[in-house]
Every structure is written in C-alpha cells, then in structure tokens.
C-alpha atoms as a PDB file:
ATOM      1  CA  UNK A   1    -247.305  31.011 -10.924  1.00  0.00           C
ATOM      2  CA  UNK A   2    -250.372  29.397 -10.324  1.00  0.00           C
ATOM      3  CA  UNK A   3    -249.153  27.190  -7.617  1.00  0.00           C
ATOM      4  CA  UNK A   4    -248.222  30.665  -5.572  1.00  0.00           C
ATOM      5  CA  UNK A   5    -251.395  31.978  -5.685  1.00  0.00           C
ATOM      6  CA  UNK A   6    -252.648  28.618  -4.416  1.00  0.00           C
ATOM      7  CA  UNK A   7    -250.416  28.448  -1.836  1.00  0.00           C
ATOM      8  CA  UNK A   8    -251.174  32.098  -0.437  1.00  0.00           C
ATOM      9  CA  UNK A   9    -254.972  31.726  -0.571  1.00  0.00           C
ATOM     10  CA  UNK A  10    -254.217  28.686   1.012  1.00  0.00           C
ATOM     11  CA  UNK A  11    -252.356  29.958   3.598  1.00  0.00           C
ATOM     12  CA  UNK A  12    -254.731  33.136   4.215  1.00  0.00           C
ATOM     13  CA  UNK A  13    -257.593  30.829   4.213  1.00  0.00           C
ATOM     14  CA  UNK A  14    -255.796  28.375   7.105  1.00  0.00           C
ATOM     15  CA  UNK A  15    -255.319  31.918   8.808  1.00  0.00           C
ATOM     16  CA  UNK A  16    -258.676  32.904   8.577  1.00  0.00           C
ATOM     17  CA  UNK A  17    -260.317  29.665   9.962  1.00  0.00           C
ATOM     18  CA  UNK A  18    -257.397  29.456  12.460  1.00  0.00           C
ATOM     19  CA  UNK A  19    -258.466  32.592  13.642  1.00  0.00           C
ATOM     20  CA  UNK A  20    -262.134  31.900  13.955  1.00  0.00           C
ATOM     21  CA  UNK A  21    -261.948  28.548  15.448  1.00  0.00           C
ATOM     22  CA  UNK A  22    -259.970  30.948  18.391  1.00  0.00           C
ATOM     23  CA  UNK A  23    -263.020  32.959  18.684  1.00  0.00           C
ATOM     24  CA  UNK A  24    -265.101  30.331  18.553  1.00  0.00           C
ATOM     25  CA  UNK A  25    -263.597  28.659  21.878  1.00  0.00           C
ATOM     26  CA  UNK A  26    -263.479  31.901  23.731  1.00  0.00           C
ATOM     27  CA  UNK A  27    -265.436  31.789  26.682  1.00  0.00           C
ATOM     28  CA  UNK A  28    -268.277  34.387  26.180  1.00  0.00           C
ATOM     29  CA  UNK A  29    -267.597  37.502  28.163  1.00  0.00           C
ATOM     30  CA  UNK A  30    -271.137  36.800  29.959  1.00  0.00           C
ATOM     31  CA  UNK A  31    -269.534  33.938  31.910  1.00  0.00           C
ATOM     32  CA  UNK A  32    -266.431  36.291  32.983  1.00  0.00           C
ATOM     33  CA  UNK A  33    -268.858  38.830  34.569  1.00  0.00           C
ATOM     34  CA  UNK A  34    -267.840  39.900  38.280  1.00  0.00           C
ATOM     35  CA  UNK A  35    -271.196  39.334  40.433  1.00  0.00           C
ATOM     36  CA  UNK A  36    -272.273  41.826  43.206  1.00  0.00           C
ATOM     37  CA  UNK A  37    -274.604  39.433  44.521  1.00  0.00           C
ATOM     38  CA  UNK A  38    -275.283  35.811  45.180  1.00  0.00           C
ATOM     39  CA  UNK A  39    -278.845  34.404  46.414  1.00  0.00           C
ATOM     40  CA  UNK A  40    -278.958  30.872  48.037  1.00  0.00           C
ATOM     41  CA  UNK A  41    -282.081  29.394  47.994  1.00  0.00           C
ATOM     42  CA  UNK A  42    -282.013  26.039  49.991  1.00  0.00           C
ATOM     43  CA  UNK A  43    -284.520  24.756  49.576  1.00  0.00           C
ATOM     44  CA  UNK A  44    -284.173  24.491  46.007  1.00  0.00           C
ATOM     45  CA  UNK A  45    -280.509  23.819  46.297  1.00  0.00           C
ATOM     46  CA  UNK A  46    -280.072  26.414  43.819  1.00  0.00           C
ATOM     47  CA  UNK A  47    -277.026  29.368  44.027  1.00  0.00           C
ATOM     48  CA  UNK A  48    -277.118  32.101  41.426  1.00  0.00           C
ATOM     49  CA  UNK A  49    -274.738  35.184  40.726  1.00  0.00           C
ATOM     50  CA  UNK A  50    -276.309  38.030  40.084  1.00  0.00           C
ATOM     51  CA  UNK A  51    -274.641  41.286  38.286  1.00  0.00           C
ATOM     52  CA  UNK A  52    -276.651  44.151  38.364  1.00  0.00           C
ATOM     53  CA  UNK A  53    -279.745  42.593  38.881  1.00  0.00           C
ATOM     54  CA  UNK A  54    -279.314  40.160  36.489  1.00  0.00           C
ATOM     55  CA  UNK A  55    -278.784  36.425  36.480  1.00  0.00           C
ATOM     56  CA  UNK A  56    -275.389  35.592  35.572  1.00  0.00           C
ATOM     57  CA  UNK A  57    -275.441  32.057  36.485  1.00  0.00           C
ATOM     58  CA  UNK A  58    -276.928  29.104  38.428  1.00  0.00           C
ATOM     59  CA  UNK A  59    -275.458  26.050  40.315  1.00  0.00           C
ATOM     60  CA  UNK A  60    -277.277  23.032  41.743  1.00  0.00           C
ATOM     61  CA  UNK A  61    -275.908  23.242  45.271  1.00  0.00           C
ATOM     62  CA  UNK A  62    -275.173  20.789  48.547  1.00  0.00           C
ATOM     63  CA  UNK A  63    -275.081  22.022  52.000  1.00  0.00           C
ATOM     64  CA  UNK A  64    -275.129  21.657  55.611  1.00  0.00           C
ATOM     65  CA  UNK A  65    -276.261  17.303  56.260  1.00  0.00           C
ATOM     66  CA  UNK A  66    -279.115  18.568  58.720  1.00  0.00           C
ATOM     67  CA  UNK A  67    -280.081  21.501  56.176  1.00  0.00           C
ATOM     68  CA  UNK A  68    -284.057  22.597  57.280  1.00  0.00           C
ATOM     69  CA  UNK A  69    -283.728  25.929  59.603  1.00  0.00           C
ATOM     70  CA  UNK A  70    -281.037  28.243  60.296  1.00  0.00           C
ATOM     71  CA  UNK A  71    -277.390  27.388  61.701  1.00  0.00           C
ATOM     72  CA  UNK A  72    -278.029  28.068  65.621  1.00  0.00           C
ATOM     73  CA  UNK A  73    -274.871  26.356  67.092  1.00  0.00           C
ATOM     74  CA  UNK A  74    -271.783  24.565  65.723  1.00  0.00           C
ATOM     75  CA  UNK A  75    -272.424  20.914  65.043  1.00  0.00           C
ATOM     76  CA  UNK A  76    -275.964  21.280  64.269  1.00  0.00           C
ATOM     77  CA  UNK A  77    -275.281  20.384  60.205  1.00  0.00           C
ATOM     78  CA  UNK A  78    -277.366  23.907  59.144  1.00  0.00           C
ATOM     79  CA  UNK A  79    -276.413  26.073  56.880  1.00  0.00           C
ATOM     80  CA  UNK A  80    -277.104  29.767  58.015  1.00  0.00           C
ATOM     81  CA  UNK A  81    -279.710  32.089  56.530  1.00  0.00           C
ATOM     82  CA  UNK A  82    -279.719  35.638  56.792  1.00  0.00           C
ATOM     83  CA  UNK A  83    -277.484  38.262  55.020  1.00  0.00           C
ATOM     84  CA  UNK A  84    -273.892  38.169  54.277  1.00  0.00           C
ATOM     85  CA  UNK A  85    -270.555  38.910  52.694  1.00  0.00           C
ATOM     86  CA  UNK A  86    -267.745  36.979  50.977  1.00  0.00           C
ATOM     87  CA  UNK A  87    -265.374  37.992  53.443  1.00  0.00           C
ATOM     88  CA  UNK A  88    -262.209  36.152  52.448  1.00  0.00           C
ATOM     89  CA  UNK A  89    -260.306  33.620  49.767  1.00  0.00           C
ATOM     90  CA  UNK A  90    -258.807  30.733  50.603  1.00  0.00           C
ATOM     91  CA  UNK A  91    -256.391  28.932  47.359  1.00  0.00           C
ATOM     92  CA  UNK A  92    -255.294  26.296  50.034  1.00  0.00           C
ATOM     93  CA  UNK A  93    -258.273  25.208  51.927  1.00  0.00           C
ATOM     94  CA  UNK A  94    -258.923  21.298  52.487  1.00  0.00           C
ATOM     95  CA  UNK A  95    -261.654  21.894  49.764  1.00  0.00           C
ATOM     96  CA  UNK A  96    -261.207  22.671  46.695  1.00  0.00           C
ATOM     97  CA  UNK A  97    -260.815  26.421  46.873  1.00  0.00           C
ATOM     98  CA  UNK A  98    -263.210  28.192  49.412  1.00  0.00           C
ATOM     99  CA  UNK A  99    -264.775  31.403  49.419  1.00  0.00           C
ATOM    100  CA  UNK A 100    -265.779  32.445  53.181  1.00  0.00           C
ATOM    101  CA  UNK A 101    -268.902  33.875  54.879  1.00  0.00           C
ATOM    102  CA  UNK A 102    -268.858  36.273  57.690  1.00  0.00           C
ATOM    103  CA  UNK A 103    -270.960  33.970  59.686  1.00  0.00           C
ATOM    104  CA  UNK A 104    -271.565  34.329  62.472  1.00  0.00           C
ATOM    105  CA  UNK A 105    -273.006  37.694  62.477  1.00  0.00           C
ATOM    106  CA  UNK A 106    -272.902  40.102  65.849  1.00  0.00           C
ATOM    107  CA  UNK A 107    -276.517  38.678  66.117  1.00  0.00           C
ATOM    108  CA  UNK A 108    -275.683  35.966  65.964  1.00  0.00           C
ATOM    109  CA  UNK A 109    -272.869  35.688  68.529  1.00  0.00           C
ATOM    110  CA  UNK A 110    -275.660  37.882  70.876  1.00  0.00           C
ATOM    111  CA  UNK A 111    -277.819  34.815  70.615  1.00  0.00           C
ATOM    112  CA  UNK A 112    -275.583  32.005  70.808  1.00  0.00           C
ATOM    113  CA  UNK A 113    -274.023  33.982  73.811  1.00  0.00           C
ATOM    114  CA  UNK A 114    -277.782  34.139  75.513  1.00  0.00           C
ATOM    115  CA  UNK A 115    -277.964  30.811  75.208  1.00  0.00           C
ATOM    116  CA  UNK A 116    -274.565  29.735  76.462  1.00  0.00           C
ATOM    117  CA  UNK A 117    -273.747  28.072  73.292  1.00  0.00           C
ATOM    118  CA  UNK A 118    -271.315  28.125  70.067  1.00  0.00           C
ATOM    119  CA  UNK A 119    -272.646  29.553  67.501  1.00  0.00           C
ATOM    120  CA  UNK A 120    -269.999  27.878  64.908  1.00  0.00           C
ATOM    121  CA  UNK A 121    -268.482  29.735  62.473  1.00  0.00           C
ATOM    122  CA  UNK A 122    -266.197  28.994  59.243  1.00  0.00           C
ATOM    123  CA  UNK A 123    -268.520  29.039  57.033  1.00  0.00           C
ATOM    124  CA  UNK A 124    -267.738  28.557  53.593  1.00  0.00           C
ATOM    125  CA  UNK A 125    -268.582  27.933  49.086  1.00  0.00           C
ATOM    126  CA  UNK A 126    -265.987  25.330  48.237  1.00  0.00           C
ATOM    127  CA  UNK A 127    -265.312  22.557  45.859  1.00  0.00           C
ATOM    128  CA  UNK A 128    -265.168  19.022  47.045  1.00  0.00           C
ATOM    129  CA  UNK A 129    -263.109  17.942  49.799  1.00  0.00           C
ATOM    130  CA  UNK A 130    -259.378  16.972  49.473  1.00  0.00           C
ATOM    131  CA  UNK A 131    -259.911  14.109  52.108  1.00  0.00           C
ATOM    132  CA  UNK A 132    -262.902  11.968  52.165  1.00  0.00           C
ATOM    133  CA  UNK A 133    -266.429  12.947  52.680  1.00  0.00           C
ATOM    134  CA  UNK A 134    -269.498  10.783  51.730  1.00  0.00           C
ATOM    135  CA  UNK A 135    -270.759  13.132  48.481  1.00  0.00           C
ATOM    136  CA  UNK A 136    -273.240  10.527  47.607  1.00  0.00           C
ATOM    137  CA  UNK A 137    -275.548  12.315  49.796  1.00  0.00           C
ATOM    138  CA  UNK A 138    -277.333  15.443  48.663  1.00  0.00           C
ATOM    139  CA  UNK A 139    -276.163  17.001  51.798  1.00  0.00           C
ATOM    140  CA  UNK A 140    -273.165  16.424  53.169  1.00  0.00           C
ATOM    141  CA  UNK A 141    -271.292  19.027  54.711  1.00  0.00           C
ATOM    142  CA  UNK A 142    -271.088  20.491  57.485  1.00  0.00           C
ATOM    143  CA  UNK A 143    -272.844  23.845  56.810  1.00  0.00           C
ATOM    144  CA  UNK A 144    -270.850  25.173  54.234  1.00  0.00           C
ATOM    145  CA  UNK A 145    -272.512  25.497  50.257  1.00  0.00           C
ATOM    146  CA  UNK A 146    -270.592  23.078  48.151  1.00  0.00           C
ATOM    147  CA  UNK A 147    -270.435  23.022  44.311  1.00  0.00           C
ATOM    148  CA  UNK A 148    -268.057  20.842  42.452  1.00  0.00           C
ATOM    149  CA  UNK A 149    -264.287  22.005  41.859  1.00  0.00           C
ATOM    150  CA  UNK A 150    -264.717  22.819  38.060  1.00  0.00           C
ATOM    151  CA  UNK A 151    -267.666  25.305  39.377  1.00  0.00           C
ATOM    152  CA  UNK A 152    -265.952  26.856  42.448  1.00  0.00           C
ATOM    153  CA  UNK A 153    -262.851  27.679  39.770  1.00  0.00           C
ATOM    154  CA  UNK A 154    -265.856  29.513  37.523  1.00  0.00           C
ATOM    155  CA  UNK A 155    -266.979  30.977  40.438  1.00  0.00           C
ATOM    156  CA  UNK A 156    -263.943  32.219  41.985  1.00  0.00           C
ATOM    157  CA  UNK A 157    -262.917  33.729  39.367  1.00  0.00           C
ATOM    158  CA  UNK A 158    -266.512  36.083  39.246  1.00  0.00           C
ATOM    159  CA  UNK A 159    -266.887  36.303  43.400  1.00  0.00           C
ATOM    160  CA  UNK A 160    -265.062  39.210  44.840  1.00  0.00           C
ATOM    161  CA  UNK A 161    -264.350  40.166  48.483  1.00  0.00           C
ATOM    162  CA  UNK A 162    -266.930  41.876  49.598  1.00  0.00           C
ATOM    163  CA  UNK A 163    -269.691  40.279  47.300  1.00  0.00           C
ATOM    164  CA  UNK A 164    -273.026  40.317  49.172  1.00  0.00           C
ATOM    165  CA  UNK A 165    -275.054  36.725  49.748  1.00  0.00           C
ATOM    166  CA  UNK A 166    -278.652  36.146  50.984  1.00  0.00           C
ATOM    167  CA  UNK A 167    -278.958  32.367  51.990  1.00  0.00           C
ATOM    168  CA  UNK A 168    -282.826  31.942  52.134  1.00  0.00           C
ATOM    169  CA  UNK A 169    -284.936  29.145  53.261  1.00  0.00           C
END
C-alpha cells in the first residue's frame, strides 16, 4: 500500500515540477509585444521598439559604411534619417530576413530629381548577409540597419507592416 502512495505523490510531484520548469522557459509575454514604433538613433547605434510609449526593447545596431549625415544618393554608404514606415517583409532576402523602409520618400525623390541624381532606395533591418560581407567593421552595409539573425527573428516577429520608424542623427 505504501509503495502506491509513493508512487502517486511521486508521480504528481514529477507533474508538478514538469509543469513549472514549462513556465519557467516561457518567453515572458513582454518580449512577444507587437511595437508601433521603432526609434534609430545612429549615432548611438542603438534601435529600440517602442509599444505604447514604452520601451520594449533595445539592439546595438550597424549601418550604412559612410554613416554621418543623411542618405542623399545611392552609393553614398548613409543610412537615411527622417520618418518612416515598415513597408514590407521579405522571408527570402540575401540577408537574413529583412524588414523594408519606404525610403525614399516623395521628398526625397523631389530632391534627388533637382539634383539630377539617384536617390537609392531598398532600404532595409536585416540579419547578416547570406554571402560575404566584411562584419568586422562597425559599419558595414550599405545603408540598411543590420542586427544579427537571432535578433531580426525577435524582431520580426514584434514589427508589423505599417510600424512607424524615426532614424535620427
């Protein structure tokens, strides 16, 4: 008889701690917040979400190789500053996913168009490249915001179409 009871407390104590080692390695429901807004601030190389007005999260960031100033033309190696949108998804980009911003603005097109230049364009938050690029260097890409690929999954997943982003100097 005795070994019965044993074994059921047994088992409902295996159950138990079973159960809260689950909840222990949930992720906290903080992390899986959907953001409304993401601030850049370059030259901190700083990103962070924002839901509500609150911080969700922060992410030490690279960008553009000639990063000081705004993107003016394509090649320069800027990252743009000014206000934008996520304005697309892309699972299969040659970085590891890429969330894109509607850069160049109609103000931007204006200007570049004044000046009889390109203003460039495709510009994106991705994960690190599939093919090779020199990420030894702070900066290193071509104007785009790059995190690595375990942070652009976190961030994907929280980053909605639509999302508004201020890139700031």
């Amino acid at each position: 008889m005795k070994s019965r009871t044993t074994k059921r407390g047994f088992l409902l104590g295996a159950s138990a701690l079973g159960l809260s080692a689950c909840a222990q390695t949930t992720v906290s429901t903080k992390s899986l917040a959907t953001a409304d807004h993401i601030v850049v601030l370059k030259g901190e190389r700083v990103m962070t979400l924002y839901s509500n007005d609150q911080p969700i999260k922060s992410y030490r960031i690279h960008l553009g190789f000639a990063p000081q100033g705004t993107k003016r033309r394509y090649g320069d190696g800027k990252t743009p500053e000014g206000d934008f949108i996520i304005d697309r998804r892309n699972p299969n980009s040659a970085y590891h996913l890429s969330l894109g911003i509607n850069y160049p603005s109609a103000q931007d097109i204006a200007r570049a168009k004044r000046r009889g230049i390109d203003p460039g364009g495709e510009i994106f938050i991705h994960g690190g490249p599939r093919l090779f690029a020199d990420r030894s260097k702070p900066d290193w890409t071509a104007g785009c915001i790059a995190v690595s690929d375990r942070e652009i999954e976190e961030i994907w997943s929280m980053v909605p179409l639509g999302t508004r982003i201020s890139i700031r100097a």
